[in-house]
N, C-alpha and C. Protein backbone atom coordinates (compact mmCIF):
# COMPACT_ATOMS: atom_id res chain seq x y z
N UNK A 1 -12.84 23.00 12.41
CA UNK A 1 -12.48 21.60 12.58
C UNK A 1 -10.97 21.53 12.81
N UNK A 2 -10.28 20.45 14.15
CA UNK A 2 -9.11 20.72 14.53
C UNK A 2 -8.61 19.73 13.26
N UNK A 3 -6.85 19.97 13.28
CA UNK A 3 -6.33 18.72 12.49
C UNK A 3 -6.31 17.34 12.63
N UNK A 4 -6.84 16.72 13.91
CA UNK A 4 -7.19 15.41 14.19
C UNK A 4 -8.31 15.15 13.33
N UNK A 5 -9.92 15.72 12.95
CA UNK A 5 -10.98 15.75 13.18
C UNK A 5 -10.59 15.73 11.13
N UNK A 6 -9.63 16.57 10.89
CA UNK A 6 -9.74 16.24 9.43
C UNK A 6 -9.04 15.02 8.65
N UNK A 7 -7.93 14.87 9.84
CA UNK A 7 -7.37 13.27 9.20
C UNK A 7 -8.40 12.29 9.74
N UNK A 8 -9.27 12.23 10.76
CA UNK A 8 -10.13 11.54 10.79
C UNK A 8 -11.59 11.14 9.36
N UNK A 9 -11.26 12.39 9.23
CA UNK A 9 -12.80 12.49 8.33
C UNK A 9 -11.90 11.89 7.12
N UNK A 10 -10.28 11.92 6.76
CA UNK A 10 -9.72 12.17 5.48
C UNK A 10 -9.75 10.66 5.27
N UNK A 11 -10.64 9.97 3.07
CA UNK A 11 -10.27 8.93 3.24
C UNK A 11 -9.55 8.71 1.85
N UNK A 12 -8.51 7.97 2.02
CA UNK A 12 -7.32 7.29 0.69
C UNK A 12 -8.09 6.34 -0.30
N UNK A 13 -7.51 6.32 -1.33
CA UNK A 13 -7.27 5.82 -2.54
C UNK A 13 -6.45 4.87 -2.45
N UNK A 14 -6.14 2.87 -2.75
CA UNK A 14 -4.95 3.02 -3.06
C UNK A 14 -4.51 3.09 -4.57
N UNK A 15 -3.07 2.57 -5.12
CA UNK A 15 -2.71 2.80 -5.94
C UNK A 15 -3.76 2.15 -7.03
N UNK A 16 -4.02 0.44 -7.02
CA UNK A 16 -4.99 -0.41 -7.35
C UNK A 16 -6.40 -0.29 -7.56
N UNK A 17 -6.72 0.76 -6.64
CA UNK A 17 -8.33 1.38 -6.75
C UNK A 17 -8.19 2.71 -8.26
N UNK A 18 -7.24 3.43 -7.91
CA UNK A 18 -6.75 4.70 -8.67
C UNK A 18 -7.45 3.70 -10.00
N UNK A 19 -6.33 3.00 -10.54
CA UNK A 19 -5.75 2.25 -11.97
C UNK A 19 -7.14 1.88 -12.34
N UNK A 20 -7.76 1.06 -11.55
CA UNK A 20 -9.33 0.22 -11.91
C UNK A 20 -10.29 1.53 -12.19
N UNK A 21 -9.98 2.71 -11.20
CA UNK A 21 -11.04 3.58 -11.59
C UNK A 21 -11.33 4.70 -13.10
N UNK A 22 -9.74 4.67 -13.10
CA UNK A 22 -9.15 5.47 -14.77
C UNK A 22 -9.66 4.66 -15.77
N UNK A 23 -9.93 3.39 -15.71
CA UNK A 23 -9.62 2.56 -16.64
C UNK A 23 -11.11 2.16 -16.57
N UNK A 24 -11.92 2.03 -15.83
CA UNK A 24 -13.43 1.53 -16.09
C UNK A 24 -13.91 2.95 -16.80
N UNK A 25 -13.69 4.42 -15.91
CA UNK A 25 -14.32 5.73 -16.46
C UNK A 25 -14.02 6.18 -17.95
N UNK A 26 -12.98 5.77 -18.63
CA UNK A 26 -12.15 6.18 -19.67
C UNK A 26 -13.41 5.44 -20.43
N UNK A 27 -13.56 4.05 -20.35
CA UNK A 27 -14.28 3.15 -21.11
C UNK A 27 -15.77 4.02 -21.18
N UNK A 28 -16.66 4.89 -20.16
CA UNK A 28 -17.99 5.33 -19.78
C UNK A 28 -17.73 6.48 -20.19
N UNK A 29 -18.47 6.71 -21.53
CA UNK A 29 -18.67 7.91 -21.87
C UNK A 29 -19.89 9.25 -21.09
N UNK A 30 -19.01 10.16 -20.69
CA UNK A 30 -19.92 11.42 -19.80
C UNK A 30 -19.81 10.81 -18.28
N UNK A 31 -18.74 9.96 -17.65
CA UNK A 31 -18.67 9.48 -16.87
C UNK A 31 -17.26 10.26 -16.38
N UNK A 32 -17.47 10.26 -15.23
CA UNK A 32 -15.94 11.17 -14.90
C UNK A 32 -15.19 10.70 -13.42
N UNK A 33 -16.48 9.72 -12.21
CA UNK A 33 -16.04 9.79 -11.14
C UNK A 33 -16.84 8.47 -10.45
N UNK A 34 -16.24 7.96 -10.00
CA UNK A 34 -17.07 6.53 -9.14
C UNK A 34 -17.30 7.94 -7.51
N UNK A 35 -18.60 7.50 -7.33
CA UNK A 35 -19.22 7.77 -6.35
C UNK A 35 -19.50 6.53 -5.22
N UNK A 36 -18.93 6.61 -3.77
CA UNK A 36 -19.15 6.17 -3.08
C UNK A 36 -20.20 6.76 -1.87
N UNK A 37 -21.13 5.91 -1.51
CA UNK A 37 -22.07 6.52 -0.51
C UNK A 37 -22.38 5.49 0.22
N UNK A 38 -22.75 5.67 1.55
CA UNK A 38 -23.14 4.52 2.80
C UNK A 38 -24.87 4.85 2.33
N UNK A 39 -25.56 3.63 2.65
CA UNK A 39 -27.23 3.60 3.14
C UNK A 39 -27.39 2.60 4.07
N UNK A 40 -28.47 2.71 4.43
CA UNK A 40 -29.30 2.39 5.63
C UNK A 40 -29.66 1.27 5.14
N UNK A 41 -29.08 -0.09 5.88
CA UNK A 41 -29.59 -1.54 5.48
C UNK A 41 -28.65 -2.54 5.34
N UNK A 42 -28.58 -3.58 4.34
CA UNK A 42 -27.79 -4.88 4.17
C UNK A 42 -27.29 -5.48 5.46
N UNK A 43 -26.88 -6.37 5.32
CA UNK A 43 -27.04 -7.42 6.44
C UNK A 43 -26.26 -7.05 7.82
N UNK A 44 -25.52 -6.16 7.90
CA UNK A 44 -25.21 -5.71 9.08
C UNK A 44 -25.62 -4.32 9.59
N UNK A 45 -26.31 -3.07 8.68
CA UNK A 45 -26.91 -2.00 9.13
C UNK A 45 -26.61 -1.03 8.35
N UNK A 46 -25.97 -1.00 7.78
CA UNK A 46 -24.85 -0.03 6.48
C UNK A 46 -24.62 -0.72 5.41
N UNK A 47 -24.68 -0.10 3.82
CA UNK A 47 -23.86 -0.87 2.62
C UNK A 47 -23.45 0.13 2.42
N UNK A 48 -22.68 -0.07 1.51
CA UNK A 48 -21.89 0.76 0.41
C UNK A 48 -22.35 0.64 -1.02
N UNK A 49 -22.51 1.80 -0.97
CA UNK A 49 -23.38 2.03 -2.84
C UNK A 49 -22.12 2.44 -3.64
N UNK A 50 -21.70 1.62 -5.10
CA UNK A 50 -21.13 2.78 -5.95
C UNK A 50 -22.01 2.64 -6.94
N UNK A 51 -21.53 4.01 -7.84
CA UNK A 51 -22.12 4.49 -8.80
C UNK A 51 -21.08 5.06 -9.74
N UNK A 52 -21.59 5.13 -10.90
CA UNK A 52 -20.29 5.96 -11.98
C UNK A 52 -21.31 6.92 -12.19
N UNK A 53 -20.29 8.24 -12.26
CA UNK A 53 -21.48 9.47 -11.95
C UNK A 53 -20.45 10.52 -13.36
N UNK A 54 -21.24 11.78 -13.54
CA UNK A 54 -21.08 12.65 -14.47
C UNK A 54 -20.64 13.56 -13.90
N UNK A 55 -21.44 14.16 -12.94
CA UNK A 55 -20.78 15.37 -12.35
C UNK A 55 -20.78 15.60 -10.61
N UNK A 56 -20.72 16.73 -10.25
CA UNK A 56 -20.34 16.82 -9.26
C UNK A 56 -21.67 17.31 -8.20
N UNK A 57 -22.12 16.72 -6.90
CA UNK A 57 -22.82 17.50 -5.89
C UNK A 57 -22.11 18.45 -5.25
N UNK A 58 -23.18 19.82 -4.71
CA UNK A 58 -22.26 20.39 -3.77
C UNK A 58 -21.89 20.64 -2.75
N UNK A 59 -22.26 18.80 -1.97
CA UNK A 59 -21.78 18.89 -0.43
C UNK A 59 -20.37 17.27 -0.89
N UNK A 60 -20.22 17.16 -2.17
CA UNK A 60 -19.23 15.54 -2.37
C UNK A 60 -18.16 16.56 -1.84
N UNK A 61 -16.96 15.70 -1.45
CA UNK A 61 -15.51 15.22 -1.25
C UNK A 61 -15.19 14.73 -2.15
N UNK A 62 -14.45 15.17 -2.81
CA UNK A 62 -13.58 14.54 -3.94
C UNK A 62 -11.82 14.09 -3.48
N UNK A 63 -11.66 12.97 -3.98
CA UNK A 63 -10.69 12.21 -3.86
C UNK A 63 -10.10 11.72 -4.93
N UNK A 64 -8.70 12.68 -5.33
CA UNK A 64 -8.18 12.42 -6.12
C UNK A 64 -7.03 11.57 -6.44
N UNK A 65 -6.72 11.14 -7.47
CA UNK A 65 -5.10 10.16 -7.79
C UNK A 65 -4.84 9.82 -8.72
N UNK A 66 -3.94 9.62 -9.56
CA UNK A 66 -3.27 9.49 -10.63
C UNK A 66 -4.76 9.33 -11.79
N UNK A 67 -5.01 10.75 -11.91
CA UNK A 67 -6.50 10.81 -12.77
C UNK A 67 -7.92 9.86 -12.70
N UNK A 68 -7.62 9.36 -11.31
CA UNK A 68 -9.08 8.64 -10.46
C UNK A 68 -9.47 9.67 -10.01
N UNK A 69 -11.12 10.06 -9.86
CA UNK A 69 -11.02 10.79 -8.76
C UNK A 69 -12.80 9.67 -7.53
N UNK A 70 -12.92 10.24 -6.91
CA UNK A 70 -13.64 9.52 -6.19
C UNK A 70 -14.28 10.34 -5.42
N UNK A 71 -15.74 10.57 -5.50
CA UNK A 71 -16.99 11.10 -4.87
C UNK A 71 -17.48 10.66 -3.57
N UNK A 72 -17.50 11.31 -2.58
CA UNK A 72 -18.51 10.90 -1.57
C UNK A 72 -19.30 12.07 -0.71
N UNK A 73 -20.08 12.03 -0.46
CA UNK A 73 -21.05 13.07 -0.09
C UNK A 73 -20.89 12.85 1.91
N UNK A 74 -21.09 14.40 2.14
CA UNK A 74 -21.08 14.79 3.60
C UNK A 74 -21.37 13.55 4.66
N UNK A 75 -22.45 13.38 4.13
CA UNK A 75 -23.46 12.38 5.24
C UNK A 75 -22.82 11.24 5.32
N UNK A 76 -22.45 10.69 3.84
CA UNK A 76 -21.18 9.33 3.78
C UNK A 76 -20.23 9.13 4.87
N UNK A 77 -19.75 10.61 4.62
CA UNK A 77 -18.31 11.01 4.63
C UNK A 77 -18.03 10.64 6.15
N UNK A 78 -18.86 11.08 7.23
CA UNK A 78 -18.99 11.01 8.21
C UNK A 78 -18.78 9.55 8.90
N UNK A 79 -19.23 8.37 8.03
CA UNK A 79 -19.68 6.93 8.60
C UNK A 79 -18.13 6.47 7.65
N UNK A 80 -17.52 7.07 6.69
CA UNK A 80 -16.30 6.41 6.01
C UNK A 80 -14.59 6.90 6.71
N UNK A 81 -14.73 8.12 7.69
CA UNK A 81 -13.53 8.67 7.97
C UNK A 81 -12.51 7.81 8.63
N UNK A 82 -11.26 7.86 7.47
CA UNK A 82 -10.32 6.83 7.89
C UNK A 82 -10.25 5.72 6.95
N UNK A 83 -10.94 6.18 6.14
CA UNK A 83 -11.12 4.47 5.33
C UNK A 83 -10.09 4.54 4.70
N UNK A 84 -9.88 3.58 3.86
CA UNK A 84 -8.92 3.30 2.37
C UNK A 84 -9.88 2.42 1.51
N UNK A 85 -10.26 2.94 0.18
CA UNK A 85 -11.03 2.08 -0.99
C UNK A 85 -9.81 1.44 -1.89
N UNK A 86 -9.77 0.31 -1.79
CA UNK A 86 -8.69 -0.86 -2.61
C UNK A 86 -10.08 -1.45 -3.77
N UNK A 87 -8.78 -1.79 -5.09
CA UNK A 87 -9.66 -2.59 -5.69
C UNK A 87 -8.48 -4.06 -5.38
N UNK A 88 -9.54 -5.04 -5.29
CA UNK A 88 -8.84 -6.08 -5.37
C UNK A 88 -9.21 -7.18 -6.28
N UNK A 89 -7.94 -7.94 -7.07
CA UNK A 89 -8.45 -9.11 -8.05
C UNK A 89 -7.53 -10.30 -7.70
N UNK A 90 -8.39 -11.00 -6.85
CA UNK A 90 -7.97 -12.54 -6.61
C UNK A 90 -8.74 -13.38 -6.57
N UNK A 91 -8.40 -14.83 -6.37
CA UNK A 91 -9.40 -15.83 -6.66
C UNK A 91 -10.94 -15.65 -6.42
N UNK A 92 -11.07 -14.88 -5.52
CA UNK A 92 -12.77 -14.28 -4.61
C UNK A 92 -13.21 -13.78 -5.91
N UNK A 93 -12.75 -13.15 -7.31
CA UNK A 93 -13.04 -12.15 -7.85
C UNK A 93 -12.39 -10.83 -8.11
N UNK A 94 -12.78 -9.88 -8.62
CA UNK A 94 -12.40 -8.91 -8.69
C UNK A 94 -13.60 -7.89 -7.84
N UNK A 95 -13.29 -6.70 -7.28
CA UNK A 95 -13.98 -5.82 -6.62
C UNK A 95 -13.17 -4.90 -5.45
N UNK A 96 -14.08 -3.48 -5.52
CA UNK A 96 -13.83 -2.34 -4.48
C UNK A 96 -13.96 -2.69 -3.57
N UNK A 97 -12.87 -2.71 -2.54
CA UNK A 97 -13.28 -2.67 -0.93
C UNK A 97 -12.88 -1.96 0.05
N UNK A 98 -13.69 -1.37 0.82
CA UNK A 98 -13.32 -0.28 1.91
C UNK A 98 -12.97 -0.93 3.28
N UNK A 99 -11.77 -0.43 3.75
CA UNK A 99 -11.31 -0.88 4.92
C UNK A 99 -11.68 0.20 5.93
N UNK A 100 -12.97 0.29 6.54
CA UNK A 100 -13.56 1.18 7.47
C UNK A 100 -12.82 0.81 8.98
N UNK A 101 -12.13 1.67 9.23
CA UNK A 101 -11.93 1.43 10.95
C UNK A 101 -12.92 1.51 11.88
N UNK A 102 -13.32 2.48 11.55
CA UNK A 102 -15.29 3.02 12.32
C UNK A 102 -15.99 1.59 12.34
N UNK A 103 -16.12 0.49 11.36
CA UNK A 103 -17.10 -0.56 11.12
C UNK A 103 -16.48 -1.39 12.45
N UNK A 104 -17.49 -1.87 13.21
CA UNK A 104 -16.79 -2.91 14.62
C UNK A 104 -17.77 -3.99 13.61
N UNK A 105 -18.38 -4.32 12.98
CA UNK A 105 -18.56 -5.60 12.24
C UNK A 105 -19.02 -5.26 10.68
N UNK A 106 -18.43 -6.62 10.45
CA UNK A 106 -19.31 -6.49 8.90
C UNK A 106 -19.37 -7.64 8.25
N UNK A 107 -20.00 -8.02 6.84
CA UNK A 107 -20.33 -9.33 6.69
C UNK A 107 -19.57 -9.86 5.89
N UNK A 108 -19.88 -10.97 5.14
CA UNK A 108 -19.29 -12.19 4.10
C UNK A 108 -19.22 -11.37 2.89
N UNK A 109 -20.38 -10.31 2.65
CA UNK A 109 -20.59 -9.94 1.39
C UNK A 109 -19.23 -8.71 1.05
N UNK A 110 -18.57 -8.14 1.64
CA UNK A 110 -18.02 -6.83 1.99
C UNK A 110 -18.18 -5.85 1.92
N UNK A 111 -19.70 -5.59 1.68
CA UNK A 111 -20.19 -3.88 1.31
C UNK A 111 -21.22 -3.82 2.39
N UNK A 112 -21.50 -4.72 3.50
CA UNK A 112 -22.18 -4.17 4.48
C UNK A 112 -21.33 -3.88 5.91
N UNK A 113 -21.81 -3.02 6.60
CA UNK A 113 -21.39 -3.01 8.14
C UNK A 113 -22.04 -2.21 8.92
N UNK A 114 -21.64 -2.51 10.49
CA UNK A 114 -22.09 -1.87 11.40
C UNK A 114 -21.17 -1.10 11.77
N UNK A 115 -21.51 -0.15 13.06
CA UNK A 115 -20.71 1.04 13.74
C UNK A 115 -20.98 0.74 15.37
């Protein structure tokens, strides 16, 4: 794989996602890593699943940062390259959101999209 093809596939943390993720896992005992994964469905063709997970698969990407770390598996990985996972807390709420460049639409809810 050339070096384009891995900053493509490569996806960020920001600082805000890091903090929310230390701080929910610390609280989950035998919990060590928010897992992100794409499936097949929700209102535009793709969601985003998380999960708080224990250990590790052996095709995940791990994504590390200031003692966050963040799971996503091959097949994900592929439909997320380029992203950035933010947590955000403003009037909407609080919640994870991925800024997919790959997605040419997505909905109201923010965990679905298309490609």
């Amino acid at each position: 794989m050339g070096a384009d093809a891995k900053t493509a596939m490569k996806v960020e943390m920001t600082d805000a996602a890091a903090k929310r993720i230390a701080r929910i896992v610390s609280g989950e005992p035998g919990k060590t890593a928010l897992r992100v994964s794409v499936e097949g469905g929700g209102c535009s063709g793709f969601s985003y699943k998380f999960d708080l997970v224990g250990d590790r698969n052996d095709d995940d990407v791990a994504i590390e940062k200031d003692g966050a770390t963040i799971l996503i598996d091959d097949l994900s990985l592929a439909y997320m390259g380029g992203s950035v996972i933010d947590f955000v807390d403003d009037l909407m709420g609080q919640s994870f959101q991925i800024r997919n460049p790959n997605a040419v639409a997505s909905c109201g809810c923010g965990t679905s999209f298309s490609i």
